[in-house]
PDB file of N, CA and C in Angstrom:
ATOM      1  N   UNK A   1      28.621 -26.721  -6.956  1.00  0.00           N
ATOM      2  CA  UNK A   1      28.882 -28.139  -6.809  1.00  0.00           C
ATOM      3  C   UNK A   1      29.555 -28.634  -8.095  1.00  0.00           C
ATOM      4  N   UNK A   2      30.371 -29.022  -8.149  1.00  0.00           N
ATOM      5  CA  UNK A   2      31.317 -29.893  -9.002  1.00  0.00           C
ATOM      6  C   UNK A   2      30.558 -30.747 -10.126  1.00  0.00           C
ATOM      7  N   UNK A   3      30.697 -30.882 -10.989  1.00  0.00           N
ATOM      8  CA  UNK A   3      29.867 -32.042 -11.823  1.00  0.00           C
ATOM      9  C   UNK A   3      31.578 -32.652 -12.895  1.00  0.00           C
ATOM     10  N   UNK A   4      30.930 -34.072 -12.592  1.00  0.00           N
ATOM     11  CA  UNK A   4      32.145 -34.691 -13.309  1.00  0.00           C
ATOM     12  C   UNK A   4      31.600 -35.361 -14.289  1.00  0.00           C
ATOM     13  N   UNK A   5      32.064 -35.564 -15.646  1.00  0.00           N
ATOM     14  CA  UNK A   5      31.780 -35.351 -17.155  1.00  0.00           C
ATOM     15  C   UNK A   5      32.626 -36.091 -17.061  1.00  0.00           C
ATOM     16  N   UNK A   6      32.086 -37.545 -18.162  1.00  0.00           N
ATOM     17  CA  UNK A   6      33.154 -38.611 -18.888  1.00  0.00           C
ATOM     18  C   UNK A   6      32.586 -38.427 -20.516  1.00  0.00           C
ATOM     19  N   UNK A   7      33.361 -38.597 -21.116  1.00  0.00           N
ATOM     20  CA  UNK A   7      32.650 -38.732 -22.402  1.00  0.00           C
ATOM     21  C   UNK A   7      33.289 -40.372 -23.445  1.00  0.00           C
ATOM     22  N   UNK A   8      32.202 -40.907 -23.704  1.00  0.00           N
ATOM     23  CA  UNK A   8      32.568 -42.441 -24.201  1.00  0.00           C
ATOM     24  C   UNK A   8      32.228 -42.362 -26.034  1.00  0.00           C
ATOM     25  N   UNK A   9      32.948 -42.986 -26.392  1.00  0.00           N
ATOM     26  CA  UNK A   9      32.458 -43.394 -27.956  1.00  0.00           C
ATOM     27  C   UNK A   9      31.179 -44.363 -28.129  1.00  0.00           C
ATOM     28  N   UNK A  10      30.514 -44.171 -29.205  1.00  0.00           N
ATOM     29  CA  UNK A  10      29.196 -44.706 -29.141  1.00  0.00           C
ATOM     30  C   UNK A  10      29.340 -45.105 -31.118  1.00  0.00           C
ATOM     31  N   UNK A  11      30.212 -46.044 -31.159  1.00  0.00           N
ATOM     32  CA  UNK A  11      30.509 -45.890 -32.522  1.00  0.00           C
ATOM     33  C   UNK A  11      29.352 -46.230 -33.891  1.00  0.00           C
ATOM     34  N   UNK A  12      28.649 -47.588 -32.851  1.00  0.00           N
ATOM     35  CA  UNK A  12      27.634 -47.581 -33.590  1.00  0.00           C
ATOM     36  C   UNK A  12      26.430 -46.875 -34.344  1.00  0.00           C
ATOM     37  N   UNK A  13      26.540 -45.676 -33.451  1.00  0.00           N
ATOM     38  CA  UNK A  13      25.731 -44.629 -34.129  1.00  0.00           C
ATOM     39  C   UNK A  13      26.565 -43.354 -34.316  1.00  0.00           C
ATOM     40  N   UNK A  14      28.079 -43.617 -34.585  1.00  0.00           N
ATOM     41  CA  UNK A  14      28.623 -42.313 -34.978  1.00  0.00           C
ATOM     42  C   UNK A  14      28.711 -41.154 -34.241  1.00  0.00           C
ATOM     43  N   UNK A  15      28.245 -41.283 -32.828  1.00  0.00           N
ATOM     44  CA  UNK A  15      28.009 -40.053 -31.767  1.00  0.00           C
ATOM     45  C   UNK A  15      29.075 -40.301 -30.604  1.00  0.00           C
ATOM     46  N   UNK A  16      28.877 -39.406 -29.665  1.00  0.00           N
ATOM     47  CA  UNK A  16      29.355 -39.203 -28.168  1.00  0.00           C
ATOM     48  C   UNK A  16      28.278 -39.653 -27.155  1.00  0.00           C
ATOM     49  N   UNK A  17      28.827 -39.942 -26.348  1.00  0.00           N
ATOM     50  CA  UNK A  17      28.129 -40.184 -25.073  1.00  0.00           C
ATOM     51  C   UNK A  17      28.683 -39.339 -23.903  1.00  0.00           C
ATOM     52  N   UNK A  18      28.480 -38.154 -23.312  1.00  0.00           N
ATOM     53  CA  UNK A  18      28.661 -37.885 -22.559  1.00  0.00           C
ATOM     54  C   UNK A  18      28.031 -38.029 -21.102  1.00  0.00           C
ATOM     55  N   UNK A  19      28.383 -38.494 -20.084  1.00  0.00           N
ATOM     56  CA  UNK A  19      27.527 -39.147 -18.796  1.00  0.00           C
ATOM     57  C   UNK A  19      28.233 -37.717 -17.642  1.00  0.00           C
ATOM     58  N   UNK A  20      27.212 -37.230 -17.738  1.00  0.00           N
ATOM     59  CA  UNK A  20      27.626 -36.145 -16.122  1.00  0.00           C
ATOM     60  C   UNK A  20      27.098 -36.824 -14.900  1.00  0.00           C
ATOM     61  N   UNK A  21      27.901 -36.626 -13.452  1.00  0.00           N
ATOM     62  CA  UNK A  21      27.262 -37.024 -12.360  1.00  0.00           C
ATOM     63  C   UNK A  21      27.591 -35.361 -11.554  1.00  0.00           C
ATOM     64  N   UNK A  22      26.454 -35.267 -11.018  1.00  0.00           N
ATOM     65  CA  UNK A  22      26.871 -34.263  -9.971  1.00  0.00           C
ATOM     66  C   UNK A  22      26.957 -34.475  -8.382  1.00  0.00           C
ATOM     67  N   UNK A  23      26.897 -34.140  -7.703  1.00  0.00           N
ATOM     68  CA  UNK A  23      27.249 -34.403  -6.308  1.00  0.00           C
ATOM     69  C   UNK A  23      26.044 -35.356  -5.863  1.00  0.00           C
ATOM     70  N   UNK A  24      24.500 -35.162  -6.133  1.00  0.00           N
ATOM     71  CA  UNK A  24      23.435 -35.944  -6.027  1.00  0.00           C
ATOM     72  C   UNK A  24      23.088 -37.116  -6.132  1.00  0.00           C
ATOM     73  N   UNK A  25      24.792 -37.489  -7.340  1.00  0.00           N
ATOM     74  CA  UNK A  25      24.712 -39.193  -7.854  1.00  0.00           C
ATOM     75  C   UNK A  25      23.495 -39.269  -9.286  1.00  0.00           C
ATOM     76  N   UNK A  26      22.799 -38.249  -9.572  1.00  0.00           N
ATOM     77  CA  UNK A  26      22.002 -37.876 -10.862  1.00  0.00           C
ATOM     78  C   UNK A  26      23.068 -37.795 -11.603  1.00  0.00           C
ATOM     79  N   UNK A  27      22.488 -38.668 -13.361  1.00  0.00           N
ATOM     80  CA  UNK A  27      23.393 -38.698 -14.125  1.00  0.00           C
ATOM     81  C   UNK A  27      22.411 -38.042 -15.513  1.00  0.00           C
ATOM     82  N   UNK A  28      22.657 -37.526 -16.922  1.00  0.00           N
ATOM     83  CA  UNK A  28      22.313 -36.914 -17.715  1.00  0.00           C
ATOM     84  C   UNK A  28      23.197 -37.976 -19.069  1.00  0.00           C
ATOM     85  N   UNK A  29      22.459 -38.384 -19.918  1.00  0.00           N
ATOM     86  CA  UNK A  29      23.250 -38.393 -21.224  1.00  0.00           C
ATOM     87  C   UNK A  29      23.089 -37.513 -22.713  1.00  0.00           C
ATOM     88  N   UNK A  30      24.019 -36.773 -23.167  1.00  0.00           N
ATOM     89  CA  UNK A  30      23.953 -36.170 -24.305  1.00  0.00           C
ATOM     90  C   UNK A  30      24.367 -36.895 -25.308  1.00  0.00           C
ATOM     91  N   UNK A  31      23.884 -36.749 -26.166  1.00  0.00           N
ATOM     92  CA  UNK A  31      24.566 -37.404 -27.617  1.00  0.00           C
ATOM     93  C   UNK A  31      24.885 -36.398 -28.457  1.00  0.00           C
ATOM     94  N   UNK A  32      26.261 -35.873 -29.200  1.00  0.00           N
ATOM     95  CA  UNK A  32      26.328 -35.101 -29.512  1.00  0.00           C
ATOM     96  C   UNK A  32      26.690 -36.229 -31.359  1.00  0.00           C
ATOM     97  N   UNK A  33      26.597 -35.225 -32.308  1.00  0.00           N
ATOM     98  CA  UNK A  33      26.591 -35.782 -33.812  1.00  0.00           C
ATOM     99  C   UNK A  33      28.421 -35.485 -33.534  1.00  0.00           C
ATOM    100  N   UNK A  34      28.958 -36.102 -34.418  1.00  0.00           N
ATOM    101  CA  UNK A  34      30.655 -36.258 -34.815  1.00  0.00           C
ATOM    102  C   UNK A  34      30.410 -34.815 -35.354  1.00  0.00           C
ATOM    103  N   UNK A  35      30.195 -34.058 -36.163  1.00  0.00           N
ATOM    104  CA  UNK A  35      30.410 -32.987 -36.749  1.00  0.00           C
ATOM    105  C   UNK A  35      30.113 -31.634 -35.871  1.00  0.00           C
ATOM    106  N   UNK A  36      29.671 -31.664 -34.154  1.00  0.00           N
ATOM    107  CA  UNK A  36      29.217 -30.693 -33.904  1.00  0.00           C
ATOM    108  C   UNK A  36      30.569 -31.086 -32.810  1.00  0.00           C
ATOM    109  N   UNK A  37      31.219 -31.784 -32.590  1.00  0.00           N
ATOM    110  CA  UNK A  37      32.328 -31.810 -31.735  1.00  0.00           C
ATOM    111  C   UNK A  37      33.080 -30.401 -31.641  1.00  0.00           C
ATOM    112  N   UNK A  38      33.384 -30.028 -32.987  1.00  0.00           N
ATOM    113  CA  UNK A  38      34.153 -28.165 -33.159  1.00  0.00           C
ATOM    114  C   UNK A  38      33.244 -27.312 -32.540  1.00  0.00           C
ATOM    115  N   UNK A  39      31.738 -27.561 -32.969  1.00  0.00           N
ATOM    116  CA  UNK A  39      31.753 -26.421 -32.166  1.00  0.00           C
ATOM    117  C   UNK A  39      31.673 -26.118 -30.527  1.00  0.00           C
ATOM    118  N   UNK A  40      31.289 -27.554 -30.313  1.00  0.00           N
ATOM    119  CA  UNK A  40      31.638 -27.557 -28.291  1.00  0.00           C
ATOM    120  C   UNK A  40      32.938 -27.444 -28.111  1.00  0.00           C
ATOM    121  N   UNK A  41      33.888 -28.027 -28.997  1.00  0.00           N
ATOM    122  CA  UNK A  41      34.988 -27.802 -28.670  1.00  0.00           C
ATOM    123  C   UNK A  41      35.789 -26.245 -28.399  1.00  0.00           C
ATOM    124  N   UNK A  42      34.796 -25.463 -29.278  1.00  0.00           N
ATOM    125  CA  UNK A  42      35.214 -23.883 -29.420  1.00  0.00           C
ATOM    126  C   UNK A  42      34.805 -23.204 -28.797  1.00  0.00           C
ATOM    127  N   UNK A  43      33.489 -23.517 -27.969  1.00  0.00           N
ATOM    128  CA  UNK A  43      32.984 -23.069 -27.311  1.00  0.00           C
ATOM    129  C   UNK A  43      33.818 -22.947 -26.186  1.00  0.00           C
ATOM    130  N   UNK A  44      34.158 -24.108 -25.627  1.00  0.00           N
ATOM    131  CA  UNK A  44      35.225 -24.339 -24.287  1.00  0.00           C
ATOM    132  C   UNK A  44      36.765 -23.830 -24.125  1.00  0.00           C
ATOM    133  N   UNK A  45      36.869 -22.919 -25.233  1.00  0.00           N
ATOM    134  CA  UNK A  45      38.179 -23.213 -25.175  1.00  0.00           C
ATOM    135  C   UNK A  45      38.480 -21.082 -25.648  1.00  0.00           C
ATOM    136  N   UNK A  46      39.594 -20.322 -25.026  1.00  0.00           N
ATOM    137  CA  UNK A  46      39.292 -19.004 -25.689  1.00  0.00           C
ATOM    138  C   UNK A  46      39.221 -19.109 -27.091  1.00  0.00           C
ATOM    139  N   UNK A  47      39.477 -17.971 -27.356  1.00  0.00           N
ATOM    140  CA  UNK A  47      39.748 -17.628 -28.807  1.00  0.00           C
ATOM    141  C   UNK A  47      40.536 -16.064 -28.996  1.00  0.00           C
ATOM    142  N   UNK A  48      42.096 -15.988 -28.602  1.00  0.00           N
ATOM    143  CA  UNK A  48      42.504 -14.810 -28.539  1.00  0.00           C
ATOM    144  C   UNK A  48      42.631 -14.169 -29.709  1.00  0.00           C
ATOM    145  N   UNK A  49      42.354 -14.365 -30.655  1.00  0.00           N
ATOM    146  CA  UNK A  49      42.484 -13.268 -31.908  1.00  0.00           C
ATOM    147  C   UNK A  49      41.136 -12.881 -32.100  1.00  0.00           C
ATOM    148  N   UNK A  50      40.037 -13.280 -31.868  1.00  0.00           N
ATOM    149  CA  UNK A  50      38.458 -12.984 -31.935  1.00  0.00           C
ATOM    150  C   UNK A  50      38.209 -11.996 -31.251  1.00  0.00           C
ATOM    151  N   UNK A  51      38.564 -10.581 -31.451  1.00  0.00           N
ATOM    152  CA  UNK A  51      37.966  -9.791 -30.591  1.00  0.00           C
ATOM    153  C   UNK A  51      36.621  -9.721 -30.132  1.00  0.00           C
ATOM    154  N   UNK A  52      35.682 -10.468 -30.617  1.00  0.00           N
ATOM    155  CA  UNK A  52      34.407 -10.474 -30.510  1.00  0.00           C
ATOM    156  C   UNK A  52      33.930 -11.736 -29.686  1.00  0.00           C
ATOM    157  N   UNK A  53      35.019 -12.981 -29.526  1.00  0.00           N
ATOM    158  CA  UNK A  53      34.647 -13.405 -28.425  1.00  0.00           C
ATOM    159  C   UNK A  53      34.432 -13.100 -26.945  1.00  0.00           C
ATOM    160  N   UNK A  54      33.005 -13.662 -26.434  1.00  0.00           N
ATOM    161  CA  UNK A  54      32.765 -13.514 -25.104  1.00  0.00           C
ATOM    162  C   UNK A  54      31.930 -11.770 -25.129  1.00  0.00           C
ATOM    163  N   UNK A  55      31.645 -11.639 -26.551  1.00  0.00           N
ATOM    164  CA  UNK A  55      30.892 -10.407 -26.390  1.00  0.00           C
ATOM    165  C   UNK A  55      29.111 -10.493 -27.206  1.00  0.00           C
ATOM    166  N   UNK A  56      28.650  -9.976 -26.644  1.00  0.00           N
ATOM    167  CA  UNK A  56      26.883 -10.195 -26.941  1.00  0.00           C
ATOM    168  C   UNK A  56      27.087  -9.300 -28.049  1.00  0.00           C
ATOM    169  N   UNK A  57      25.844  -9.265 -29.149  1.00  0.00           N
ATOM    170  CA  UNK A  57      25.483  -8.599 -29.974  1.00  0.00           C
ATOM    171  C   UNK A  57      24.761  -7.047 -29.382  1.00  0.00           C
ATOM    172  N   UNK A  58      24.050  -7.130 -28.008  1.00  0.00           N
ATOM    173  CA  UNK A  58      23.763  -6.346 -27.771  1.00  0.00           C
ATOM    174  C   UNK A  58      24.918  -5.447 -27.185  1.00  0.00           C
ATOM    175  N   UNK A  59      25.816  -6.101 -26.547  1.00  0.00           N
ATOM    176  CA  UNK A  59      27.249  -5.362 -26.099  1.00  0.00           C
ATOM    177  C   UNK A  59      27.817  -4.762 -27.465  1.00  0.00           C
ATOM    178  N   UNK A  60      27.584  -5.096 -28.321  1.00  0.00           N
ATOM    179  CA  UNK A  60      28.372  -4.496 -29.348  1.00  0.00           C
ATOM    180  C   UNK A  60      27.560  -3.266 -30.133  1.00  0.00           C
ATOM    181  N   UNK A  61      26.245  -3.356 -29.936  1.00  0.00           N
ATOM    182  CA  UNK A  61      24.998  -2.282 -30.559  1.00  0.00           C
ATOM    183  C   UNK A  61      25.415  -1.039 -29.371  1.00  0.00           C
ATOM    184  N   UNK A  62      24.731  -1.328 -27.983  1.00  0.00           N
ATOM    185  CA  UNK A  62      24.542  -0.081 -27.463  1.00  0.00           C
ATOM    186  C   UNK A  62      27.027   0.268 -27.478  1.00  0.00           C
ATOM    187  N   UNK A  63      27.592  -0.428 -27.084  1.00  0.00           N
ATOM    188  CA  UNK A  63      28.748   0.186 -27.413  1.00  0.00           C
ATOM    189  C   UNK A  63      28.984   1.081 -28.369  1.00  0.00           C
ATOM    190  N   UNK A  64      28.201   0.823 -30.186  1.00  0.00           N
ATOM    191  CA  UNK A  64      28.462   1.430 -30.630  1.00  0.00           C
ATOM    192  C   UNK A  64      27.526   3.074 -30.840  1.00  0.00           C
ATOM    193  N   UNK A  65      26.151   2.821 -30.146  1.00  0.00           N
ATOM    194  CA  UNK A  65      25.633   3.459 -29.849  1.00  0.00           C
ATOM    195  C   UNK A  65      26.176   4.982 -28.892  1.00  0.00           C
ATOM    196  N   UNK A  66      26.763   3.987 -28.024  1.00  0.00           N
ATOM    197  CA  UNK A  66      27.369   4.977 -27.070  1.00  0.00           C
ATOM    198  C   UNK A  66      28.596   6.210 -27.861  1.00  0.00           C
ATOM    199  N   UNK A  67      29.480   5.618 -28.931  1.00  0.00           N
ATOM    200  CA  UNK A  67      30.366   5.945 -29.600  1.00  0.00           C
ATOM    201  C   UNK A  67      29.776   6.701 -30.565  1.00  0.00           C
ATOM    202  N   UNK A  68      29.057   6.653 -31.132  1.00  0.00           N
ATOM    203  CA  UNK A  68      28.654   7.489 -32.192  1.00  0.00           C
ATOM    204  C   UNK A  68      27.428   7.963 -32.108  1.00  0.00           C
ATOM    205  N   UNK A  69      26.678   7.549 -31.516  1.00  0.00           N
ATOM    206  CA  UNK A  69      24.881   8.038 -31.394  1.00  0.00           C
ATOM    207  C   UNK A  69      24.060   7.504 -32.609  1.00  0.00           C
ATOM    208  N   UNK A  70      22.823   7.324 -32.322  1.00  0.00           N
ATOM    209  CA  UNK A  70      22.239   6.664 -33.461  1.00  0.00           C
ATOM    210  C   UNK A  70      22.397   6.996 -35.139  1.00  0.00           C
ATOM    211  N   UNK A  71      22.216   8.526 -34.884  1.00  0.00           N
ATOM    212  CA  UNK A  71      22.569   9.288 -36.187  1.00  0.00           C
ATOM    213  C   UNK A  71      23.647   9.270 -37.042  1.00  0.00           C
ATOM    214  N   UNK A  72      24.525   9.339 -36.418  1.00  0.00           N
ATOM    215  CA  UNK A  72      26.483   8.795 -36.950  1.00  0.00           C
ATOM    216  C   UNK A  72      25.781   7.331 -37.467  1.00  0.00           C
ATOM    217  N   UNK A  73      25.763   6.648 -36.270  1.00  0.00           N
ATOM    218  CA  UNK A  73      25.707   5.275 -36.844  1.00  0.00           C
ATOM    219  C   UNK A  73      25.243   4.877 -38.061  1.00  0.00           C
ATOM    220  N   UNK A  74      23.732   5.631 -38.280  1.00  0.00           N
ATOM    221  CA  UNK A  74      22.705   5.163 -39.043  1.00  0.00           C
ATOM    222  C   UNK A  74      23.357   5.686 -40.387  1.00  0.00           C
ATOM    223  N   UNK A  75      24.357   6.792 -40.596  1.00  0.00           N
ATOM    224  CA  UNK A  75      24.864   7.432 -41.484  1.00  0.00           C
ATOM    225  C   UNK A  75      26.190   6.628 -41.706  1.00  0.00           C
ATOM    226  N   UNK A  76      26.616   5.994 -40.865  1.00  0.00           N
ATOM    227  CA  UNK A  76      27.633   4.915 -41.201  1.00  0.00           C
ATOM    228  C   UNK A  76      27.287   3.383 -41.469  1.00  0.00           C
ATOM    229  N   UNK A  77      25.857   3.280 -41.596  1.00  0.00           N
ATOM    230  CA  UNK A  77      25.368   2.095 -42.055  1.00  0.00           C
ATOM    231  C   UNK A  77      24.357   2.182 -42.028  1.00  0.00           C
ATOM    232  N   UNK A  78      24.050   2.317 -43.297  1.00  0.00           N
ATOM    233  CA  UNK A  78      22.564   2.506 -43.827  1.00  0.00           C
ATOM    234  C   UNK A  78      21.374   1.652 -43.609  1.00  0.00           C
ATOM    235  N   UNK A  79      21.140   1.436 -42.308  1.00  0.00           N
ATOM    236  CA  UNK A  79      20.084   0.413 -42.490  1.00  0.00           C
ATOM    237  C   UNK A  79      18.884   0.822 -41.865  1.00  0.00           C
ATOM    238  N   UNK A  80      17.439   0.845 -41.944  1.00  0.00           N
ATOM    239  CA  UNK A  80      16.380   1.510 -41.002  1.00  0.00           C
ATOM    240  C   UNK A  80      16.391   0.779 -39.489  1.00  0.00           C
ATOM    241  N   UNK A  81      16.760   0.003 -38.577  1.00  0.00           N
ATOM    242  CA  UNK A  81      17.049   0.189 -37.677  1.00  0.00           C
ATOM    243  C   UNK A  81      17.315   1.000 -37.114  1.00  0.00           C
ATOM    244  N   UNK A  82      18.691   1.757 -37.677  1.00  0.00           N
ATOM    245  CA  UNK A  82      19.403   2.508 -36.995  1.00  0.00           C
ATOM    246  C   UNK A  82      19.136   4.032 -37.600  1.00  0.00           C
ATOM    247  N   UNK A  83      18.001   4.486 -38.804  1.00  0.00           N
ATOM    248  CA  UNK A  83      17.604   5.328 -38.863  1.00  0.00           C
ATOM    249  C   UNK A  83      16.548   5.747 -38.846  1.00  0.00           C
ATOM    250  N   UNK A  84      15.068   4.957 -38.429  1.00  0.00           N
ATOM    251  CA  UNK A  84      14.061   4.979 -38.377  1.00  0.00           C
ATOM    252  C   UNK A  84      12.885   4.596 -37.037  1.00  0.00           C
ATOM    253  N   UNK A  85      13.277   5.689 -35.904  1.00  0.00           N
ATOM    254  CA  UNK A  85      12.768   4.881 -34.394  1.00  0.00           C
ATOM    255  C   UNK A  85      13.553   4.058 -34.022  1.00  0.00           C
ATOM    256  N   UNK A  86      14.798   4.350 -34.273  1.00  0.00           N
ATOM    257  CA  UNK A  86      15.662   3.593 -33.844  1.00  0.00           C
ATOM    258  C   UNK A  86      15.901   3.114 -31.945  1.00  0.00           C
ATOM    259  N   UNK A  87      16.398   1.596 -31.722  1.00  0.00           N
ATOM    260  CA  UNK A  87      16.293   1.335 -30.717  1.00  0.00           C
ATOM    261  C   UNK A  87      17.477   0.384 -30.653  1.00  0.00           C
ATOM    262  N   UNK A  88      17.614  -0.104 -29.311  1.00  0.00           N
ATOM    263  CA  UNK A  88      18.338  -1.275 -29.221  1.00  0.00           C
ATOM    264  C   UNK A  88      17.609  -2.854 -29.396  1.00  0.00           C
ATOM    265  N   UNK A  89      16.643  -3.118 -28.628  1.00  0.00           N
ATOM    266  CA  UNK A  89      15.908  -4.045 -29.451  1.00  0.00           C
ATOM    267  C   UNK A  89      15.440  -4.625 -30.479  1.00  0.00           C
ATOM    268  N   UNK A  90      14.784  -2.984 -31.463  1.00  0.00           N
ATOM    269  CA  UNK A  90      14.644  -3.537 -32.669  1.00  0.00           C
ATOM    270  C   UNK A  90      15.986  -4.197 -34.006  1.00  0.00           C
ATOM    271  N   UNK A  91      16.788  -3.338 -33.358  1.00  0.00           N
ATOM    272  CA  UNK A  91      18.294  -3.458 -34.132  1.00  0.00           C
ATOM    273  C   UNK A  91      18.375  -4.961 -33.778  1.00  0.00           C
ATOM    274  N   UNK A  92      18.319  -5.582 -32.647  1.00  0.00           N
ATOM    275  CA  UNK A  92      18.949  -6.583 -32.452  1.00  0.00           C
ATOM    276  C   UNK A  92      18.085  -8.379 -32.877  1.00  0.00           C
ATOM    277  N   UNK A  93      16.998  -7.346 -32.706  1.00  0.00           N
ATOM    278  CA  UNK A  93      16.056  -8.127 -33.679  1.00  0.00           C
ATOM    279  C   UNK A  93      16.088  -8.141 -35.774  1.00  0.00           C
ATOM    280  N   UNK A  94      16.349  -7.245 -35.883  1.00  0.00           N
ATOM    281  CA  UNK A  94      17.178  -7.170 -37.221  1.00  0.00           C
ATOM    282  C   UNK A  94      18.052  -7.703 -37.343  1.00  0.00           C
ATOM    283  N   UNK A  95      19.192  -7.328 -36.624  1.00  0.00           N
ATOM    284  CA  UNK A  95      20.763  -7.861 -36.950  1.00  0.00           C
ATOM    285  C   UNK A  95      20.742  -9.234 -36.527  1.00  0.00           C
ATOM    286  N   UNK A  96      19.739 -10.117 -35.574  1.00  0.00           N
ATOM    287  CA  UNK A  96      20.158 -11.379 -35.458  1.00  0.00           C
ATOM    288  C   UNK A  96      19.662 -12.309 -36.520  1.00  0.00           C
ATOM    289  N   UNK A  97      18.853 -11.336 -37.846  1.00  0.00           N
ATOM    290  CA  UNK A  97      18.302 -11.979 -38.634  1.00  0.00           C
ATOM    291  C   UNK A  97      18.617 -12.205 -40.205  1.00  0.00           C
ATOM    292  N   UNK A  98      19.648 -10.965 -40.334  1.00  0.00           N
ATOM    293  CA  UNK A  98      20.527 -10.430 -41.395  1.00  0.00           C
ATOM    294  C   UNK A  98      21.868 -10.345 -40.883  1.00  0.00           C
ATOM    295  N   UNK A  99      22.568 -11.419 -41.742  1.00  0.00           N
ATOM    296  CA  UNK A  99      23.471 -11.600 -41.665  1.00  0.00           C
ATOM    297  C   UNK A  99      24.554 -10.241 -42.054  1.00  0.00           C
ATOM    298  N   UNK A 100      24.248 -10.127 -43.232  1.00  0.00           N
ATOM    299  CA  UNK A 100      25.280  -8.997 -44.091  1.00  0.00           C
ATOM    300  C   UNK A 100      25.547  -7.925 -43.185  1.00  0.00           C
ATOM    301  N   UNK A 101      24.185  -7.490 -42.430  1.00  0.00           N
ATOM    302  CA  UNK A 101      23.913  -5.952 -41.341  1.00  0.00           C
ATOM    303  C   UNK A 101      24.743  -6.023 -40.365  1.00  0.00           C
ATOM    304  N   UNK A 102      24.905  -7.963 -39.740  1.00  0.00           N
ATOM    305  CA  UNK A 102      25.423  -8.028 -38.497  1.00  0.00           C
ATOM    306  C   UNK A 102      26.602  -8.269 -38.868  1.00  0.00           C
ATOM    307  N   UNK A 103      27.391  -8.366 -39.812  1.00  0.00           N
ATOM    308  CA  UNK A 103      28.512  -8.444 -40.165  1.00  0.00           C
ATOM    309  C   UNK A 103      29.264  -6.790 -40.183  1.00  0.00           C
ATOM    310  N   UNK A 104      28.327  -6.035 -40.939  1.00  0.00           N
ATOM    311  CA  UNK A 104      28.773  -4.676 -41.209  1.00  0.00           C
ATOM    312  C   UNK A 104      28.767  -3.815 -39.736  1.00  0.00           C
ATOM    313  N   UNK A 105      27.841  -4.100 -38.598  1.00  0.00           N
ATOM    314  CA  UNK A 105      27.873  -3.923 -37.352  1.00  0.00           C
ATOM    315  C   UNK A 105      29.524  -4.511 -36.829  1.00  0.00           C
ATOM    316  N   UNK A 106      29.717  -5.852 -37.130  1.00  0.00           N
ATOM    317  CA  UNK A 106      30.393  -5.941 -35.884  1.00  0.00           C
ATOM    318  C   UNK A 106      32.147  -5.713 -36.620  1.00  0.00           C
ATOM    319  N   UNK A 107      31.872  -5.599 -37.933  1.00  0.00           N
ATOM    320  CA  UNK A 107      33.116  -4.891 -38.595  1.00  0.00           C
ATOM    321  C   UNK A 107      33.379  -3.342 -38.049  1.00  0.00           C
ATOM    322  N   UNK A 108      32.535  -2.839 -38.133  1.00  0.00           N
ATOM    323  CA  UNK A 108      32.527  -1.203 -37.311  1.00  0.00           C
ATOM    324  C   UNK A 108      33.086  -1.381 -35.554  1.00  0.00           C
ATOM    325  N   UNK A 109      32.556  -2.120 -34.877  1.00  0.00           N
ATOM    326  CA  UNK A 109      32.867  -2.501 -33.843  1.00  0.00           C
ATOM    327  C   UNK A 109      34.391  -2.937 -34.037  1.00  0.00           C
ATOM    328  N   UNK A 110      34.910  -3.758 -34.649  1.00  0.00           N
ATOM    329  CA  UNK A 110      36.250  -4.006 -34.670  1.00  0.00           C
ATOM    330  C   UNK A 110      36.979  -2.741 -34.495  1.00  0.00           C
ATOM    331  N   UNK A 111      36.832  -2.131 -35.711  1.00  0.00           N
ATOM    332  CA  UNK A 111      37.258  -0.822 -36.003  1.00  0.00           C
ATOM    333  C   UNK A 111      37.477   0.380 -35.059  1.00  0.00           C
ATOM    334  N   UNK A 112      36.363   0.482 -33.948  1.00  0.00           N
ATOM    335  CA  UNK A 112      36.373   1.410 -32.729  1.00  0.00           C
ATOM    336  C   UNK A 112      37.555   0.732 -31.901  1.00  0.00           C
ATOM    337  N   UNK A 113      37.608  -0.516 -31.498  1.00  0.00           N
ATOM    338  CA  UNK A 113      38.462  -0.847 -30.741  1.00  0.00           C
ATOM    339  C   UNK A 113      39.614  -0.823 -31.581  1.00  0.00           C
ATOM    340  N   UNK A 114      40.269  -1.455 -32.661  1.00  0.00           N
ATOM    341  CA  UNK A 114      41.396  -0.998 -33.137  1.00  0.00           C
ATOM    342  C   UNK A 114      41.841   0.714 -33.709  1.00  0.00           C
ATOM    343  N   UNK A 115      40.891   1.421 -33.341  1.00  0.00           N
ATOM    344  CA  UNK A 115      40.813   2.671 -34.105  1.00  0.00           C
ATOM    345  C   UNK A 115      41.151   3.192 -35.737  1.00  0.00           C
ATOM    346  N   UNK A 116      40.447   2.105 -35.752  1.00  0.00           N
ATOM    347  CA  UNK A 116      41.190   1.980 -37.348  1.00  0.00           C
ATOM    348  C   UNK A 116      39.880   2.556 -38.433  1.00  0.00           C
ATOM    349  N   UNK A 117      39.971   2.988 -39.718  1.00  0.00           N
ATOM    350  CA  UNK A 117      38.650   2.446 -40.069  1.00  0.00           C
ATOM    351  C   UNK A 117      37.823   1.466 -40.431  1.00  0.00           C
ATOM    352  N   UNK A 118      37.012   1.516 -40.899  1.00  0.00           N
ATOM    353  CA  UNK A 118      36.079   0.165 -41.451  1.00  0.00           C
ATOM    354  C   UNK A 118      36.862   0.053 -42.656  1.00  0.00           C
ATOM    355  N   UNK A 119      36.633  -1.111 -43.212  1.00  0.00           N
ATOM    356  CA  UNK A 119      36.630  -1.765 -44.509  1.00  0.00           C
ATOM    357  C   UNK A 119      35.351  -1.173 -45.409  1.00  0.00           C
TER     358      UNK A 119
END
C-alpha cells in the first residue's frame, strides 16, 4: 500500500515535520533535528562509489570467510575473533564494537572485490 509523505518546516523548533498518510487515512509525525537531514538524505538515495553500500557487516565477514577461511583471515588480521573459536557471531559482535577491526575488515573486503591488495 502506498504511503504518501509531506514534509513541512517547523522553524520554531529548528526541525522537520514529516506527516505520512497511508491508505487507512492514519497519519504519523516525525521530527527529525536539522543536522540529521544528511543522513536520511543518504540513506535514500544510492551511493555508487561505496562499494560497501547496501552490504551487511555480516555479508562482508562470512564473504570473507568464504575467501580465505578463518586461518588466512586471522593471519591477515590479527585479531582473536578470527583466531580464537572463531565464529561469525562473535566477530560481528566485536567488529560492531571496534571501530579500527571493522575498518581493517571491510578494507580487506574492498580489496577481494577489486583484487587488489590491502593497504
Amino acid at each position: 500500500m502506498p504511503i504518501d509523505a509531506r514534509c513541512y518546516n517547523v522553524p520554531q523548533y529548528n526541525r522537520q515535520a514529516i506527516l505520512m498518510k497511508n491508505g487507512t487515512n492514519e497519519h504519523a509525525a516525525i521530527f527529525i533535528l536539522e543536522r540529521d537531514k544528511d543522513k536520511i538524505h543518504s540513506m535514500n538515495h544510492p551511493q555508487p562509489n561505496n562499494p560497501l553500500h547496501g552490504i551487511t557487516l555480516e555479508q562482508v565477514v562470512t564473504r570473507l570467510v568464504e575467501h580465505y577461511g578463518w586461518s588466512e583471515l586471522g593471519d591477515r588480521i590479527d585479531i582473536r575473533c578470527f583466531t580464537q573459536d572463531p565464529s561469525i557471531k562473535s566477530s560481528l559482535k566485536f567488529l560492531r564494537r571496534t571501530p579500527w577491526a571493522r575498518k581493517k575488515v571491510e578494507d580487506l573486503y574492498i580489496a577481494i572485490l577489486s583484487d587488489s591488495p590491502p593497504r
